[in-house]
N, C-alpha and C. Protein backbone atom coordinates (compact mmCIF):
# COMPACT_ATOMS: atom_id res chain seq x y z
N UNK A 1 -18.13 -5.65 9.96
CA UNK A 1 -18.88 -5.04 8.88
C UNK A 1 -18.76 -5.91 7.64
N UNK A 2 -20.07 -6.23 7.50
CA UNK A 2 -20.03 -7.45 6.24
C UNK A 2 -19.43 -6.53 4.83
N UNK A 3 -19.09 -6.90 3.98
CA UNK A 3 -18.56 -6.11 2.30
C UNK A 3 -19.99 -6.33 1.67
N UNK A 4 -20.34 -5.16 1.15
CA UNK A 4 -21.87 -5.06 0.34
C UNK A 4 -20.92 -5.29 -1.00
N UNK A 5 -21.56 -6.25 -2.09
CA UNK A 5 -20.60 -6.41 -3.41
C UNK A 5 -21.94 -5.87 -3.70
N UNK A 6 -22.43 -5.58 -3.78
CA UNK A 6 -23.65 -4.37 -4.76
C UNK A 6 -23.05 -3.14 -5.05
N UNK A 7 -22.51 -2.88 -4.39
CA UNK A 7 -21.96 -1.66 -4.22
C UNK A 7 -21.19 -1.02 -5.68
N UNK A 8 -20.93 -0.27 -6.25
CA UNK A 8 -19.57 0.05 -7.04
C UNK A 8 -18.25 0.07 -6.49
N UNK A 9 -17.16 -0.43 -6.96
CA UNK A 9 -16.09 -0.32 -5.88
C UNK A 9 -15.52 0.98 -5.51
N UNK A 10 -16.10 2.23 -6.52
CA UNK A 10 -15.75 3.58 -5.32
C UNK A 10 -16.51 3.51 -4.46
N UNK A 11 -17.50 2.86 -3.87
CA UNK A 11 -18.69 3.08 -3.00
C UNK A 11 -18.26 2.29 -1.49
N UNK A 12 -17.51 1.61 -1.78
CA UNK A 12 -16.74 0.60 -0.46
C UNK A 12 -16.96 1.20 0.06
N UNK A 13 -16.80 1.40 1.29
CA UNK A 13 -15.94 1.73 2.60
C UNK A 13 -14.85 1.37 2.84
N UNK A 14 -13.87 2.72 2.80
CA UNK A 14 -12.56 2.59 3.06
C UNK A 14 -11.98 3.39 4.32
N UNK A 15 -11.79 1.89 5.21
CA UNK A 15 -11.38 2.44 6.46
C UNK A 15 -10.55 3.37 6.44
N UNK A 16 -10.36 3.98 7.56
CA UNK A 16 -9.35 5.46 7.88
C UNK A 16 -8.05 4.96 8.90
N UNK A 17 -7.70 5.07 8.48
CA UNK A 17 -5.68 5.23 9.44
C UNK A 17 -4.92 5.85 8.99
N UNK A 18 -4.68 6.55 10.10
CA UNK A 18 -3.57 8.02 9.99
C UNK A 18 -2.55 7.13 9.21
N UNK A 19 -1.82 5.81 10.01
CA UNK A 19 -0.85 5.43 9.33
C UNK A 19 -0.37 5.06 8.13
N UNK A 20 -2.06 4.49 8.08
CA UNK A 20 -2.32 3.99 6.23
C UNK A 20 -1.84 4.71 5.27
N UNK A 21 -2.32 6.09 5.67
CA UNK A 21 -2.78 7.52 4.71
C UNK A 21 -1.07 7.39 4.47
N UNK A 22 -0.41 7.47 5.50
CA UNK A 22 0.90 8.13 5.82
C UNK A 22 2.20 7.52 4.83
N UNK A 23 1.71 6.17 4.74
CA UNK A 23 2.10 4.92 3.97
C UNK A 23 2.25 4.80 2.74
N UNK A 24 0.92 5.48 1.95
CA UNK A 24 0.47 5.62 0.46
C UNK A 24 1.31 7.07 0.27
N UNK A 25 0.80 7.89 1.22
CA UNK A 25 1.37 9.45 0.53
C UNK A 25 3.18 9.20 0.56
N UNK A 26 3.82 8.42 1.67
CA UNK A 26 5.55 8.10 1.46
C UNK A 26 5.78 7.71 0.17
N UNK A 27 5.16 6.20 0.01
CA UNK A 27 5.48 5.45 -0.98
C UNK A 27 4.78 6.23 -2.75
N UNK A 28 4.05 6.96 -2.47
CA UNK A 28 3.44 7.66 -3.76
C UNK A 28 4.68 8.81 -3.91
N UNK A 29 5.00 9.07 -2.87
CA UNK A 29 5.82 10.18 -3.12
C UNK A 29 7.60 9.93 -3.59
N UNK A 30 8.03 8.26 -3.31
CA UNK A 30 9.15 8.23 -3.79
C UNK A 30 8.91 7.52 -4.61
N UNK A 31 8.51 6.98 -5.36
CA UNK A 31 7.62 6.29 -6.59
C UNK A 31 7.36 7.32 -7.59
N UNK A 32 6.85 8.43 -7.27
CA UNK A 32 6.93 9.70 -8.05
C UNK A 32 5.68 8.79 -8.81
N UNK A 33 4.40 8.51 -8.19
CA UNK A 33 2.78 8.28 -8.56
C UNK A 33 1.83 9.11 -8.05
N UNK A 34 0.55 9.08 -8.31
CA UNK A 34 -0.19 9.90 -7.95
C UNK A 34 -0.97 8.71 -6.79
N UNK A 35 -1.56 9.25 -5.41
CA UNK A 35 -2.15 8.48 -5.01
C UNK A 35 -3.26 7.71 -5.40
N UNK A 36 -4.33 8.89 -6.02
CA UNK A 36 -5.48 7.87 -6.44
C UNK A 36 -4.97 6.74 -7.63
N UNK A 37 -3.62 7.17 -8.35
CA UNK A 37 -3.77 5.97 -9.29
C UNK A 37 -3.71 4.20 -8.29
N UNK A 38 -2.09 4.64 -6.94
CA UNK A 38 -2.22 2.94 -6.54
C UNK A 38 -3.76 2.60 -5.65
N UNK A 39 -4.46 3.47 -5.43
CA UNK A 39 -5.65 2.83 -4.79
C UNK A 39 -6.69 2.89 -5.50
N UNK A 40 -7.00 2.61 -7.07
CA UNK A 40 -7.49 2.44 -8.17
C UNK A 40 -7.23 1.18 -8.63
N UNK A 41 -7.88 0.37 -9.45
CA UNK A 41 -7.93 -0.80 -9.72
C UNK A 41 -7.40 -0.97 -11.28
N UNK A 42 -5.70 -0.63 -11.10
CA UNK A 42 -5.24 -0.24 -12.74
C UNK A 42 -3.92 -0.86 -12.68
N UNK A 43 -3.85 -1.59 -13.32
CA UNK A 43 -2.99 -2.84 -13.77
C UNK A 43 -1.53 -2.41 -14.57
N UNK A 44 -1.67 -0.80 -14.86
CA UNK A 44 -0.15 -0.57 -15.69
C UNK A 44 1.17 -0.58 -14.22
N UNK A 45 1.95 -1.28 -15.05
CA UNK A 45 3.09 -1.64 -14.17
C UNK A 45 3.62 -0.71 -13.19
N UNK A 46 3.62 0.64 -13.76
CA UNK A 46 4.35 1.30 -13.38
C UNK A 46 3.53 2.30 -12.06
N UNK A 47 2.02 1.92 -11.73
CA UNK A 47 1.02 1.68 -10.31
C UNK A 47 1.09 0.29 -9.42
N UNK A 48 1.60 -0.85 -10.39
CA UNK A 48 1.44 -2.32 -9.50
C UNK A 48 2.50 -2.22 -8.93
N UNK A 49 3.44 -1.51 -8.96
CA UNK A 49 4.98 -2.03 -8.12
C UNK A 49 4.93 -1.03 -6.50
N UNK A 50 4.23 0.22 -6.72
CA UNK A 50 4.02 1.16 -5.57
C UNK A 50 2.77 0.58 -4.72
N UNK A 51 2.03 -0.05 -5.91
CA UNK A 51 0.76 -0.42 -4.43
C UNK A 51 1.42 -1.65 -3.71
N UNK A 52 1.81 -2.46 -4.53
CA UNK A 52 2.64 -4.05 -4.16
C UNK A 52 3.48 -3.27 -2.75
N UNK A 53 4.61 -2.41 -3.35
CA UNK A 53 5.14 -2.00 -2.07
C UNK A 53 4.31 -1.58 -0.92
N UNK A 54 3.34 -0.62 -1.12
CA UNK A 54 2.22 -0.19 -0.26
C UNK A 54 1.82 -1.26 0.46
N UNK A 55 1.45 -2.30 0.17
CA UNK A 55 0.09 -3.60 0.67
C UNK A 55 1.61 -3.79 2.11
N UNK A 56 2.85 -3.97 1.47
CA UNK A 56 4.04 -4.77 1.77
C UNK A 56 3.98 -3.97 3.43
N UNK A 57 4.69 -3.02 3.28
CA UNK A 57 4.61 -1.69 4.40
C UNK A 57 3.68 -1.57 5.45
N UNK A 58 2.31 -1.71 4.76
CA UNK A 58 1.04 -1.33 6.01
C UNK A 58 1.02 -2.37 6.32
N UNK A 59 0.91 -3.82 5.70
CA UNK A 59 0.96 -5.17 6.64
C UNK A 59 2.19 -5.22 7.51
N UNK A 60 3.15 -4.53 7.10
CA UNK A 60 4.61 -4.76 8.44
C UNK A 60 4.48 -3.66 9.43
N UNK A 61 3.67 -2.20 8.66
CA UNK A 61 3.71 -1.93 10.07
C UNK A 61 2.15 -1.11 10.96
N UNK A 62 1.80 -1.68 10.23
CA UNK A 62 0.02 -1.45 10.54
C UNK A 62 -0.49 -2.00 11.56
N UNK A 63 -0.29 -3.29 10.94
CA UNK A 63 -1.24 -4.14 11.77
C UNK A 63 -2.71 -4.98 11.16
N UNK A 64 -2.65 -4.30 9.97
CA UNK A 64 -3.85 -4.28 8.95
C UNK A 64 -3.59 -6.32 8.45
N UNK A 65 -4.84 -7.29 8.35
CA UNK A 65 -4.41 -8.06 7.65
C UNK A 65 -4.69 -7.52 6.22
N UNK A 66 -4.52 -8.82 5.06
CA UNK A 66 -4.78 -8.87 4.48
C UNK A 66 -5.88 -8.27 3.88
N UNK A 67 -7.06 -8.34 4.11
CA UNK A 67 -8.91 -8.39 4.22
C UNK A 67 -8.72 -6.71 4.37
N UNK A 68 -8.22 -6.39 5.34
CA UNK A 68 -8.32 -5.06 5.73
C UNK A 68 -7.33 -3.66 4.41
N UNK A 69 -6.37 -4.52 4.08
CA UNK A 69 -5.61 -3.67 2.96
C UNK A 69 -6.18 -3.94 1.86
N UNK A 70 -6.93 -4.83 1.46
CA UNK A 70 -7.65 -5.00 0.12
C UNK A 70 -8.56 -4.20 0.03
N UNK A 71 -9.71 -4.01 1.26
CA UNK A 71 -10.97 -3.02 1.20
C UNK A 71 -10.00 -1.66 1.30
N UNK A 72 -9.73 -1.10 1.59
CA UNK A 72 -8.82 0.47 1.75
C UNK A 72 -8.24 0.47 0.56
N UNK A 73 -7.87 -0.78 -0.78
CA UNK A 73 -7.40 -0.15 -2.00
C UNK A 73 -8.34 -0.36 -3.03
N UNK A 74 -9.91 -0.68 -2.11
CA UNK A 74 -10.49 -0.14 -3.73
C UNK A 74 -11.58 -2.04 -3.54
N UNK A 75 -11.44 -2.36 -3.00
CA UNK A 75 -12.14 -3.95 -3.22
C UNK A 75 -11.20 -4.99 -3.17
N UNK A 76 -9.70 -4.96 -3.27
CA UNK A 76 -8.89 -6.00 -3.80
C UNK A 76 -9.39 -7.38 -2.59
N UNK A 77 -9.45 -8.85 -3.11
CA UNK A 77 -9.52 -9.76 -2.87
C UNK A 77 -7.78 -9.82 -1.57
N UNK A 78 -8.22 -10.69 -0.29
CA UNK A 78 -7.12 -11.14 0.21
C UNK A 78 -6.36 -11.60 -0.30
N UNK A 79 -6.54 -12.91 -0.82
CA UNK A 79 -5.47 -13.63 -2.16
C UNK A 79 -4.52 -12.37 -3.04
N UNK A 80 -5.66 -11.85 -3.43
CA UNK A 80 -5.02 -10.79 -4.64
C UNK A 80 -3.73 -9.85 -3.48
N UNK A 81 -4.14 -9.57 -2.54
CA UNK A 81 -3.19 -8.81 -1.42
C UNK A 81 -2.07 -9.21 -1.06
N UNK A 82 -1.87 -11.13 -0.72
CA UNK A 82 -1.05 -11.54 -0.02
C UNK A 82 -0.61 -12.00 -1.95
N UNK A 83 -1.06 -12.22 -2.65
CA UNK A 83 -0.25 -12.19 -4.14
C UNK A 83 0.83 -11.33 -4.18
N UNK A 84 0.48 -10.12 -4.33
CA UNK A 84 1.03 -8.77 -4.30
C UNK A 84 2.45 -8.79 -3.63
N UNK A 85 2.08 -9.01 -2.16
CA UNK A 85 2.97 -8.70 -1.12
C UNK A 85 3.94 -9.94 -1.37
N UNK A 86 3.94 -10.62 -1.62
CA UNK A 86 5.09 -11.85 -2.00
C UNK A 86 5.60 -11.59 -3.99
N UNK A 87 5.08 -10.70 -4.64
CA UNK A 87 5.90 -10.60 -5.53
C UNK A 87 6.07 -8.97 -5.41
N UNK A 88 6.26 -8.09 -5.24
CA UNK A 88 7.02 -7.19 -4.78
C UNK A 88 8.45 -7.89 -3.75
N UNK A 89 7.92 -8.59 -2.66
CA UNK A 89 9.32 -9.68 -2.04
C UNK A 89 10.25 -9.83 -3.09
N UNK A 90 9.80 -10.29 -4.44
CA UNK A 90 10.47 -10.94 -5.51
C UNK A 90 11.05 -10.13 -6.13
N UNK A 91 10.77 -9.22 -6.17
CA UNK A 91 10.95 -8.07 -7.67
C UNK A 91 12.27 -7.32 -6.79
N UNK A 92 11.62 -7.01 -5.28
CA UNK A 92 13.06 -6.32 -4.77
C UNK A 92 13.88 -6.86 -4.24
N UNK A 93 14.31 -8.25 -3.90
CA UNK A 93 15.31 -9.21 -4.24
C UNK A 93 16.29 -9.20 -5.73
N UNK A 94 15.58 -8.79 -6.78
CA UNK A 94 15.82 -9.00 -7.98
C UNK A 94 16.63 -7.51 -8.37
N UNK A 95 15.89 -6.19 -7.67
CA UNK A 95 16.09 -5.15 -8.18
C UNK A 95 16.76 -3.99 -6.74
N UNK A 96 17.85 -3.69 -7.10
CA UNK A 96 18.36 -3.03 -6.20
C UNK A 96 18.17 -1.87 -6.01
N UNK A 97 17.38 -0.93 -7.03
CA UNK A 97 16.85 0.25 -6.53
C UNK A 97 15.85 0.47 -6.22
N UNK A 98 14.73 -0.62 -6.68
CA UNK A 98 13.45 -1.03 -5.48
C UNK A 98 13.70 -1.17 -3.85
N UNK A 99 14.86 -2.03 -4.02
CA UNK A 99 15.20 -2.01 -2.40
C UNK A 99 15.35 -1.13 -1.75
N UNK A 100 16.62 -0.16 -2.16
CA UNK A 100 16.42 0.95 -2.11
C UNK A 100 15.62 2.06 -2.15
N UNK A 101 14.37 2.12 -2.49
CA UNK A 101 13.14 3.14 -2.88
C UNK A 101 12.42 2.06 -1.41
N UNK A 102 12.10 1.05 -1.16
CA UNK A 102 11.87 0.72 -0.28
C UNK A 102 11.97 1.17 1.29
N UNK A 103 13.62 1.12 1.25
CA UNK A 103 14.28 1.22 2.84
C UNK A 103 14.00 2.88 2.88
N UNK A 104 13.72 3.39 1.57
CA UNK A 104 13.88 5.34 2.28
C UNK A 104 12.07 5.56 2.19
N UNK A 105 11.80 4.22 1.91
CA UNK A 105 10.16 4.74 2.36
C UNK A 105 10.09 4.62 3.99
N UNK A 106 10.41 3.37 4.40
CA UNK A 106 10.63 2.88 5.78
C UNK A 106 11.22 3.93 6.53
N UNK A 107 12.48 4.90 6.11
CA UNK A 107 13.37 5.57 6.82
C UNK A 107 12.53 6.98 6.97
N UNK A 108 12.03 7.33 5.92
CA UNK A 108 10.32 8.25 5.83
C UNK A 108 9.38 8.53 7.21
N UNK A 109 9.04 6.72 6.95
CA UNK A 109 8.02 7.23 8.08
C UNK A 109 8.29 7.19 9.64
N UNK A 110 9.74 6.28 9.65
CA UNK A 110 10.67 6.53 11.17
C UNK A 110 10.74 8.24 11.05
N UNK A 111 11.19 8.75 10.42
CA UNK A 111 11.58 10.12 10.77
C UNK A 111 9.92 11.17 10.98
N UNK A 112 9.32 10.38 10.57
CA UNK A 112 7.51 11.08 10.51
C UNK A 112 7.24 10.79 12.05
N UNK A 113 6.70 9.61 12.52
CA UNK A 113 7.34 9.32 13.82
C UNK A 113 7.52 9.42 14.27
N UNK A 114 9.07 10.01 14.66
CA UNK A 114 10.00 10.33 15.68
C UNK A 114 9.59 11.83 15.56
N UNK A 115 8.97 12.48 14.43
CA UNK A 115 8.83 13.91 14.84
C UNK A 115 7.67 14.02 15.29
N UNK A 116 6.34 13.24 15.10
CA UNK A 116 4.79 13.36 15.63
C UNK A 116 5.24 13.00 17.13
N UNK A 117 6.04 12.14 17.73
CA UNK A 117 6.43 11.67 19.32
C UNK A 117 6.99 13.04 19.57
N UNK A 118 7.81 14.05 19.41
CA UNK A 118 8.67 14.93 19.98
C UNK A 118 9.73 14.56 20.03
């Protein structure tokens, strides 16, 4: 499916995955953000560090490239995606309760998971 740039960027098409969904609502939820703000095209810091984590997550455990997590947050450019996902790398190297807000997003959706399997 080619990207119509005519479009407005609420007008995309934004693919659907259970996992995706599952991903944004974890990480929105220990982030203490609202979802539509990280899949909105809004630059205050305190939305760039949850979507950064977001992009980080669904590319490790999605399956989604690049191309594919940019259209699902709104239009973002690949570049702009794989940007993202290598400075979030940076920031939670740097910051130990990012890491932490990280691993209990991860530990989140193992336990989501293990209860949708039985």
């Amino acid at each position: 499916m080619a990207l119509n740039l005519y479009l407005p960027k609420s007008e995309i098409h934004r693919p659907c995955s259970r996992r995706v969904q599952q991903v944004v609502a974890a990480v929105c939820f220990q982030m203490e953000v609202p979802s539509n703000g990280i899949l909105a095209h809004n630059r205050s810091q305190h939305l760039v560090t949850p979507r950064f984590m977001s992009w980080r997550i669904i590319q490790d455990t999605s399956g989604w490239n690049a191309s594919q997590i940019g259209r699902y947050f709104g239009g973002y450019a690949r570049v702009s995606v794989l940007y993202g996902i290598n400075e979030f790398n940076k920031r939670k190297a740097k910051d130990p309760a990012l890491e932490a807000a990280y691993y209990a997003v991860l530990a989140d959706l193992e336990r989501q998971e293990m209860r949708a399997n039985g």
